[in-house]
PDB file of N, CA and C in Angstrom:
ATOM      1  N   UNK A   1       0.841  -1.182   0.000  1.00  0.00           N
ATOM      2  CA  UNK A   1       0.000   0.000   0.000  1.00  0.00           C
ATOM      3  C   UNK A   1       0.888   1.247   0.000  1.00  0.00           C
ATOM      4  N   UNK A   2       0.402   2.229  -0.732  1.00  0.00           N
ATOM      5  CA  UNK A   2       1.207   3.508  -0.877  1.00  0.00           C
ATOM      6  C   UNK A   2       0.418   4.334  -0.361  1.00  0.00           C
ATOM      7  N   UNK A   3       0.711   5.091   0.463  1.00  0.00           N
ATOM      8  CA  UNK A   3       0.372   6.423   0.907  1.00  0.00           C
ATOM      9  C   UNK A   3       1.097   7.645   1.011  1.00  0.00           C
ATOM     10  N   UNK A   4       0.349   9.041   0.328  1.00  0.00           N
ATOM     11  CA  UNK A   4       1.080   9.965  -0.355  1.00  0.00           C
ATOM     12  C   UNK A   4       0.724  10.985   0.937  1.00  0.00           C
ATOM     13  N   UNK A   5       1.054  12.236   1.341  1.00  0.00           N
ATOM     14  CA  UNK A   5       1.119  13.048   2.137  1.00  0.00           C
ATOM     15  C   UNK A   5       1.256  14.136   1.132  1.00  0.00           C
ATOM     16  N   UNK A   6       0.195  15.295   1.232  1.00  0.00           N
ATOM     17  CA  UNK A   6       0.276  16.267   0.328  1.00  0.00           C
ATOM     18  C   UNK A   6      -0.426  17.540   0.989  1.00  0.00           C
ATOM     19  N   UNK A   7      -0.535  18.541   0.384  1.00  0.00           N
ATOM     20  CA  UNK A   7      -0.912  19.701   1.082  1.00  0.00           C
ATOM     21  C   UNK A   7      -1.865  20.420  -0.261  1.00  0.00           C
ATOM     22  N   UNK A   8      -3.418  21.071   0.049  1.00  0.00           N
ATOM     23  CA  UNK A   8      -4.074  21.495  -1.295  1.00  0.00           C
ATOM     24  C   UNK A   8      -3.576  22.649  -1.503  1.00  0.00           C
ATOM     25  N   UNK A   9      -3.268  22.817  -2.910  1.00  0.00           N
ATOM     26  CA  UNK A   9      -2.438  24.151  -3.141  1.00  0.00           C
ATOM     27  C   UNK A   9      -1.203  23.951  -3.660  1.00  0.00           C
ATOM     28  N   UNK A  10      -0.532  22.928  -2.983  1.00  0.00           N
ATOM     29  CA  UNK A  10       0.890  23.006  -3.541  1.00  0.00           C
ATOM     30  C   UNK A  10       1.055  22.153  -4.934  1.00  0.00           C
ATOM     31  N   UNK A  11       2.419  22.954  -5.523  1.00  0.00           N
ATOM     32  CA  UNK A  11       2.447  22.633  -7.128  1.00  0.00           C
ATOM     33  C   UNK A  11       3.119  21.635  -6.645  1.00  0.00           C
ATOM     34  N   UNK A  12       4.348  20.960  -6.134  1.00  0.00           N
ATOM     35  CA  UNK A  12       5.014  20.043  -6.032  1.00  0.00           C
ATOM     36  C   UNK A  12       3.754  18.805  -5.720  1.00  0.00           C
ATOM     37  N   UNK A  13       3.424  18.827  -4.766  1.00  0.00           N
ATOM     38  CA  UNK A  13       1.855  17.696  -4.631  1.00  0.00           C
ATOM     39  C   UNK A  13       1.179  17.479  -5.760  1.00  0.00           C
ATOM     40  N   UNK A  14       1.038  18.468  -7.227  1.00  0.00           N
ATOM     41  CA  UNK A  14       0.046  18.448  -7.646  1.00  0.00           C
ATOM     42  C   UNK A  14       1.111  17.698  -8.692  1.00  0.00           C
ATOM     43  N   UNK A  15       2.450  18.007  -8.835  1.00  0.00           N
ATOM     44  CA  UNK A  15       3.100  17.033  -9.860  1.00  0.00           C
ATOM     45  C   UNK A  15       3.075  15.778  -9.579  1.00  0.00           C
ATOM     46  N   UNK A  16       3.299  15.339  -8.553  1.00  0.00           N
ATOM     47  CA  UNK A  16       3.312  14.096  -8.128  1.00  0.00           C
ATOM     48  C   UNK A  16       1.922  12.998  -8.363  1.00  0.00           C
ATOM     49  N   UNK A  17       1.023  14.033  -7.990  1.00  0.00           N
ATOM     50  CA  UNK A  17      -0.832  13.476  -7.848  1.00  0.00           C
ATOM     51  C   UNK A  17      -1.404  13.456  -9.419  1.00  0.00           C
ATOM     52  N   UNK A  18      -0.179  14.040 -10.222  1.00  0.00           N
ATOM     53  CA  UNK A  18      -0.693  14.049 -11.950  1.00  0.00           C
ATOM     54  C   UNK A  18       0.221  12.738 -12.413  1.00  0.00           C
ATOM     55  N   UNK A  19       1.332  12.372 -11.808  1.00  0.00           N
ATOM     56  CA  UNK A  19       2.279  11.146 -12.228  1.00  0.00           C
ATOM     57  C   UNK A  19       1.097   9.930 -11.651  1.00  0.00           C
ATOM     58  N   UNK A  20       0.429  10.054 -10.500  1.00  0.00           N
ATOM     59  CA  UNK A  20      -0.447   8.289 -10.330  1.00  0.00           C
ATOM     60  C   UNK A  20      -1.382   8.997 -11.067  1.00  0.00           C
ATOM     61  N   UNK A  21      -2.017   9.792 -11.685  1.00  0.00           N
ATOM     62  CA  UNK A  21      -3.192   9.490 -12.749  1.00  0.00           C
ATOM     63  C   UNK A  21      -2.444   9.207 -14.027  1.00  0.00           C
ATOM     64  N   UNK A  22      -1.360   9.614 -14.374  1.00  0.00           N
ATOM     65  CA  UNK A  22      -1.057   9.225 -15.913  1.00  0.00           C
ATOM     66  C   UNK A  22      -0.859   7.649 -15.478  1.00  0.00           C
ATOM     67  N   UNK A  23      -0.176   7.246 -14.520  1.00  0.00           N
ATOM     68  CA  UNK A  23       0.302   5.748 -14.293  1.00  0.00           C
ATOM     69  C   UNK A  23      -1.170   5.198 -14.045  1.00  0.00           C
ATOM     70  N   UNK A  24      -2.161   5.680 -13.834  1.00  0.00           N
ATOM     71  CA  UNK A  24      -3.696   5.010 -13.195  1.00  0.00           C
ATOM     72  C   UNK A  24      -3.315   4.345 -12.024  1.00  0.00           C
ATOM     73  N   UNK A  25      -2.731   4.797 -11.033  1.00  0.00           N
ATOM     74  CA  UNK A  25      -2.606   3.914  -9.804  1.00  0.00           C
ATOM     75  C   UNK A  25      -3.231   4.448  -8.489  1.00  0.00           C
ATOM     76  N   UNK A  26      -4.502   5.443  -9.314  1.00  0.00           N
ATOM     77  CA  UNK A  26      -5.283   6.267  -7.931  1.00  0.00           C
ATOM     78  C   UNK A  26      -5.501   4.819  -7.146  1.00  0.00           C
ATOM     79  N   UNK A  27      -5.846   3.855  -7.208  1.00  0.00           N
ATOM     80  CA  UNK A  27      -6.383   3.155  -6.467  1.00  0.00           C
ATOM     81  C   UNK A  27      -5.672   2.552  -5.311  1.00  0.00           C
ATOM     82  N   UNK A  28      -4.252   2.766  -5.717  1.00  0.00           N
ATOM     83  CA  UNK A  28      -3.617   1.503  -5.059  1.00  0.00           C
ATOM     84  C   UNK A  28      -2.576   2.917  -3.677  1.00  0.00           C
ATOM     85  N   UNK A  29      -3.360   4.360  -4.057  1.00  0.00           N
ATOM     86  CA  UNK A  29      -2.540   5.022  -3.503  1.00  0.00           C
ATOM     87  C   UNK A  29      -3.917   5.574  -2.425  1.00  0.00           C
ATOM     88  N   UNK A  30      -2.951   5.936  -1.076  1.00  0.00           N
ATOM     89  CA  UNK A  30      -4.277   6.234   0.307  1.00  0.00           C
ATOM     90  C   UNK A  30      -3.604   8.053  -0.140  1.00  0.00           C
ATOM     91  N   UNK A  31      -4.551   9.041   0.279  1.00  0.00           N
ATOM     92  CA  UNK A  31      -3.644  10.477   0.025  1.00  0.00           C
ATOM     93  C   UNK A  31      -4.077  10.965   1.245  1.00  0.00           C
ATOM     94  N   UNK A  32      -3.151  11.384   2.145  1.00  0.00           N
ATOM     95  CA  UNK A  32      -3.537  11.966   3.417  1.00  0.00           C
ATOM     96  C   UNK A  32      -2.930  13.315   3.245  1.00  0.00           C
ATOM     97  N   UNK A  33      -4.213  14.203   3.686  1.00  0.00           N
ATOM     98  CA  UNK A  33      -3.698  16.163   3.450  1.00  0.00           C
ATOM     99  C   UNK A  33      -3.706  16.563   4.504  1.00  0.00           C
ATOM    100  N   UNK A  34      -2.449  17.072   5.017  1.00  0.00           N
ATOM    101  CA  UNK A  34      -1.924  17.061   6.005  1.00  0.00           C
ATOM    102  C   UNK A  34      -3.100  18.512   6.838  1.00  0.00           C
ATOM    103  N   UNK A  35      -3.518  19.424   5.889  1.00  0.00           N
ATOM    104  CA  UNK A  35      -5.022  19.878   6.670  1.00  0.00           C
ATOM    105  C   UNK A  35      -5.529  19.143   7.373  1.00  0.00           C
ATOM    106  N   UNK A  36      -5.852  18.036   7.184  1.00  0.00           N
ATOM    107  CA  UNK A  36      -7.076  17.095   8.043  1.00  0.00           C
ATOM    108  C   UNK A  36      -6.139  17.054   9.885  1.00  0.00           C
ATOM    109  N   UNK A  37      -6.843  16.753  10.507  1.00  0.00           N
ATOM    110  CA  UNK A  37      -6.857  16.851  11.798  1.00  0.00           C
ATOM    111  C   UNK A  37      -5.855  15.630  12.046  1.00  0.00           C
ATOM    112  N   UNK A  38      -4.743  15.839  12.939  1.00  0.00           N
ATOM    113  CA  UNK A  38      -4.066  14.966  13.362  1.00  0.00           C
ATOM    114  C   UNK A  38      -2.483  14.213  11.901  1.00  0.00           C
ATOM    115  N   UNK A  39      -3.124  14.847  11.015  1.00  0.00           N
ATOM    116  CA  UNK A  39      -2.273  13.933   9.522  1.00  0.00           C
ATOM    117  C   UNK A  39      -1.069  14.942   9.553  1.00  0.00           C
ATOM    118  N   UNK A  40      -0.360  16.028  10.283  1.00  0.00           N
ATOM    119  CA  UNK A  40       1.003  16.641  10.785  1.00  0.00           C
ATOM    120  C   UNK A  40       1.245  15.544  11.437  1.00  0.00           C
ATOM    121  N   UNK A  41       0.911  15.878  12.540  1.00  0.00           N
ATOM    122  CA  UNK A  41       1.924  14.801  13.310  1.00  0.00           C
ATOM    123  C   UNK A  41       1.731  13.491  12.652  1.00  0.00           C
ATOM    124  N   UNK A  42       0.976  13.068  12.385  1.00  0.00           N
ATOM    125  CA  UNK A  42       1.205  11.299  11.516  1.00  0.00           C
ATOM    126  C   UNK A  42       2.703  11.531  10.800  1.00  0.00           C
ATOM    127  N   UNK A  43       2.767  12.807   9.575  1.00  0.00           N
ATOM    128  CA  UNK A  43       3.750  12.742   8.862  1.00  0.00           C
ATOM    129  C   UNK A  43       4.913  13.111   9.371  1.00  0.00           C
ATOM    130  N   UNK A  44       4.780  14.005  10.848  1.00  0.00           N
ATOM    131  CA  UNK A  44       6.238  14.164  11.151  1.00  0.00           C
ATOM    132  C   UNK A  44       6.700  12.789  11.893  1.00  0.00           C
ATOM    133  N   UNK A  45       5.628  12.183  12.435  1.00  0.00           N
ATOM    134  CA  UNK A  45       6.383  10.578  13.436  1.00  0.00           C
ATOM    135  C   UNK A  45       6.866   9.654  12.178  1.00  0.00           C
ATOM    136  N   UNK A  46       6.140   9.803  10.626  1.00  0.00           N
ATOM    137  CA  UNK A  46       7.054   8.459   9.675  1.00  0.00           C
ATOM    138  C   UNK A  46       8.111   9.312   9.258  1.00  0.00           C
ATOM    139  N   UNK A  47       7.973  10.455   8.733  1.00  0.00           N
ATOM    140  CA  UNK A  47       9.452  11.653   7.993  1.00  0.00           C
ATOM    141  C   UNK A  47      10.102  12.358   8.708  1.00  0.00           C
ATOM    142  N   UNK A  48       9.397  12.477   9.591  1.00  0.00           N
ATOM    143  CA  UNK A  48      10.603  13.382  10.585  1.00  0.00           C
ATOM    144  C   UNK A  48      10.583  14.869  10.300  1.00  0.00           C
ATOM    145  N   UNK A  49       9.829  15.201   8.805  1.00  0.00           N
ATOM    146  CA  UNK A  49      10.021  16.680   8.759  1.00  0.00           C
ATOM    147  C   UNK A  49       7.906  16.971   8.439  1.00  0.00           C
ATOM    148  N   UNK A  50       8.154  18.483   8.565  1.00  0.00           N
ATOM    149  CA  UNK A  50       6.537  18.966   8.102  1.00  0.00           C
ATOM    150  C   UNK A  50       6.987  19.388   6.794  1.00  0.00           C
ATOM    151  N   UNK A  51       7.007  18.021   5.597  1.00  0.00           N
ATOM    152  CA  UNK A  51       7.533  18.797   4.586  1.00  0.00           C
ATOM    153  C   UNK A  51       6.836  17.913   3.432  1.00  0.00           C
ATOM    154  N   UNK A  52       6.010  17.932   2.429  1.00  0.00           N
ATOM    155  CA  UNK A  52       5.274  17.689   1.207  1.00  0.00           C
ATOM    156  C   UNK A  52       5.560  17.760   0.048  1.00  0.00           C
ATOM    157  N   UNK A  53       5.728  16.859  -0.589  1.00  0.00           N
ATOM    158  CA  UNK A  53       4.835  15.766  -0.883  1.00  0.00           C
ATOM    159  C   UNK A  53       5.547  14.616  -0.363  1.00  0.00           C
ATOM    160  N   UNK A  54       5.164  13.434   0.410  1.00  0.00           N
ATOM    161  CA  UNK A  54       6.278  12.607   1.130  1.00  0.00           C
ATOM    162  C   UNK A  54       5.133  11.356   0.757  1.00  0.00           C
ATOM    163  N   UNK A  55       6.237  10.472   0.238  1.00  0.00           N
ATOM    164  CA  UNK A  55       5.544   9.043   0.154  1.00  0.00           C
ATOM    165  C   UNK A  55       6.052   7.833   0.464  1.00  0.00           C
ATOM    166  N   UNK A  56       4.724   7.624   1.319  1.00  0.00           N
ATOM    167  CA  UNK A  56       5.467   5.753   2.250  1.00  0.00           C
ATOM    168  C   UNK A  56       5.056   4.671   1.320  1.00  0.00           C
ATOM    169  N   UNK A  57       5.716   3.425   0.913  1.00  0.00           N
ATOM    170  CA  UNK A  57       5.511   2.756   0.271  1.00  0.00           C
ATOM    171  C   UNK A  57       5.745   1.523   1.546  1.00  0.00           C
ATOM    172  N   UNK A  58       4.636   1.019   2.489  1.00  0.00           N
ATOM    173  CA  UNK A  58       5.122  -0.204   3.213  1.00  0.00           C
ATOM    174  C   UNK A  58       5.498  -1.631   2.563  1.00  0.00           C
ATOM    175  N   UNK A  59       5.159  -1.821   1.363  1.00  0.00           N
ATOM    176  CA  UNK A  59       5.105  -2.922   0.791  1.00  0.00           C
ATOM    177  C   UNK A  59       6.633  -3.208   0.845  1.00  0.00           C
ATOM    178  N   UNK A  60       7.402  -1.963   0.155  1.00  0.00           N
ATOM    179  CA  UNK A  60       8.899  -1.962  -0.419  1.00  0.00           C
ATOM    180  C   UNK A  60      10.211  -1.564   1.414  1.00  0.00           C
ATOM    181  N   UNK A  61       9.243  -1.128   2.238  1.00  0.00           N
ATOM    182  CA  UNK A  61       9.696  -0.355   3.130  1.00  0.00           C
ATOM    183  C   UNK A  61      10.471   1.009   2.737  1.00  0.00           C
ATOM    184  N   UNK A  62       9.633   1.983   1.741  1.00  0.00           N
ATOM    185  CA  UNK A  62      10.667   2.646   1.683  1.00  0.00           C
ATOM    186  C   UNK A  62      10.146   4.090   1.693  1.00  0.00           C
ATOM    187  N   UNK A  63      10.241   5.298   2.320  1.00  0.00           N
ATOM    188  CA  UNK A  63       9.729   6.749   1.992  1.00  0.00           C
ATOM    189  C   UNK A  63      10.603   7.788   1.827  1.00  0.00           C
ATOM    190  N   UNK A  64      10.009   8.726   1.069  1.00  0.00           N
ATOM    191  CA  UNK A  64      10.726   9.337   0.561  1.00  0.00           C
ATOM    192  C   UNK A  64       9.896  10.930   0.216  1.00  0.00           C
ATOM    193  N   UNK A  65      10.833  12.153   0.054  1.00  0.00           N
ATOM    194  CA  UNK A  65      10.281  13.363   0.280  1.00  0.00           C
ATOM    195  C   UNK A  65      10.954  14.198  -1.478  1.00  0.00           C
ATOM    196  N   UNK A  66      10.524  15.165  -2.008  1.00  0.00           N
ATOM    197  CA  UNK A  66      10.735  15.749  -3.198  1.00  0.00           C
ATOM    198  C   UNK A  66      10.047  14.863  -3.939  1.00  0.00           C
ATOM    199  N   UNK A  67       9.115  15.844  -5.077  1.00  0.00           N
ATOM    200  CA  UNK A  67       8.363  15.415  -5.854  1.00  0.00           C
ATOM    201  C   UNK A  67       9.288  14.304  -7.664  1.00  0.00           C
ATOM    202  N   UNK A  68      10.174  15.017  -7.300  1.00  0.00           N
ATOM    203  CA  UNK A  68      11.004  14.378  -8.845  1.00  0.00           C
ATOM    204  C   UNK A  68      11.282  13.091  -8.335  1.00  0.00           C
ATOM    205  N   UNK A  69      11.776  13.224  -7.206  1.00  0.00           N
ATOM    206  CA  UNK A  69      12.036  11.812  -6.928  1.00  0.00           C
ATOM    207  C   UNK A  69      10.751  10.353  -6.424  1.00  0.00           C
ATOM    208  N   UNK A  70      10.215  10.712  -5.661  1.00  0.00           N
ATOM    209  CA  UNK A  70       8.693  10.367  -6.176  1.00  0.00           C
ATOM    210  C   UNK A  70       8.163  10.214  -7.603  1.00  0.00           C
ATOM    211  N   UNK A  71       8.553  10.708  -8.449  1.00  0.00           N
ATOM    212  CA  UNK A  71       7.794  10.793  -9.620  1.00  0.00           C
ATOM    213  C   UNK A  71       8.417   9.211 -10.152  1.00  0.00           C
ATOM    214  N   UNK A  72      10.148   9.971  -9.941  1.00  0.00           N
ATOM    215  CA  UNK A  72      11.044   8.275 -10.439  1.00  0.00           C
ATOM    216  C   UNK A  72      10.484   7.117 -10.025  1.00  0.00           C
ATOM    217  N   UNK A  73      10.353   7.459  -8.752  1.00  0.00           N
ATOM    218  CA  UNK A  73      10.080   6.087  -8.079  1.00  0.00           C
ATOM    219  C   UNK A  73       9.015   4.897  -8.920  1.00  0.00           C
ATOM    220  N   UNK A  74       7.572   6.276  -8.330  1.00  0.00           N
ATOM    221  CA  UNK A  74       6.865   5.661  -9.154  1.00  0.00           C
ATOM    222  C   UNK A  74       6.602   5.192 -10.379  1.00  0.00           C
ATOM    223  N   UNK A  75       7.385   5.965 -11.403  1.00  0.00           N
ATOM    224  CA  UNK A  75       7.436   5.086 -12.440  1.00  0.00           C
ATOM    225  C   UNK A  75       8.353   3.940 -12.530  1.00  0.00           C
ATOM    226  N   UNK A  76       9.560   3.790 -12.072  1.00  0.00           N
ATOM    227  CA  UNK A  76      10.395   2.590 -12.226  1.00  0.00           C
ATOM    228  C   UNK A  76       9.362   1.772 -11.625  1.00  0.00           C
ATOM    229  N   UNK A  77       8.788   1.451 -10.299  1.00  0.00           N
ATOM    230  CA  UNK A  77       8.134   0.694  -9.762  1.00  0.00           C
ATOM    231  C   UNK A  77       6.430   0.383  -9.951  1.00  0.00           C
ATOM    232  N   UNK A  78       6.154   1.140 -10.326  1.00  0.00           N
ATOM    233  CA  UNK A  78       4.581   0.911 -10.812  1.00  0.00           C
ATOM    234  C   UNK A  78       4.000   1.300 -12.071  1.00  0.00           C
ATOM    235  N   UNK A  79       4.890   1.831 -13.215  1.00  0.00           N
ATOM    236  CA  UNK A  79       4.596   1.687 -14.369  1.00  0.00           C
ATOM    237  C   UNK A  79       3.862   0.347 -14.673  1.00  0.00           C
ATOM    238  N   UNK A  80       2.698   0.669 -15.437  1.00  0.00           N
ATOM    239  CA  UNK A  80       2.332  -0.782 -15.744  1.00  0.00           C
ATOM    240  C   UNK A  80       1.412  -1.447 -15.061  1.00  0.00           C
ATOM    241  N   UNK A  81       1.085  -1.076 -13.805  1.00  0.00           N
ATOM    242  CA  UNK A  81       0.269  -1.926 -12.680  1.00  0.00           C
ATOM    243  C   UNK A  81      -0.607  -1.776 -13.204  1.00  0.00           C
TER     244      UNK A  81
END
């Protein structure tokens, strides 16, 4: 399961949230906006920082923060799903 951490408004979030619709992997991704009540601190106890767009991948164990790199990720790894 992938879960993305994003903020409404920001362009870096919105590159990232346009890479799983070209890949079609809305489904397989949870998106928590760090507006909602309590989803800061969720993201600072897995990243350590208050910083967006950050994505946990538990399957792979692996997260990670900056949108380019996210973008890589997801395509090396879920292109195709």
């Amino acid at each position: 399961m992938l879960t993305l951490y994003v903020k409404t408004g920001c362009p870096f979030c919105a590159k990232v949230k346009n890479a799983v619709a070209e890949l079609g992997i809305e489904d397989q991704i949870e998106e928590r906006n760090i507006a909602e009540d309590g989803v800061v601190d969720e993201l600072i106890e897995k990243g350590g920082q208050k910083m967006v767009p950050f994505l946990v991948d538990s399957e792979r164990e692996v997260s990670m923060y900056e949108s380019d790199d996210i973008v890589a990720y997801l395509n090396e790894h879920y292109a195709g799903s």
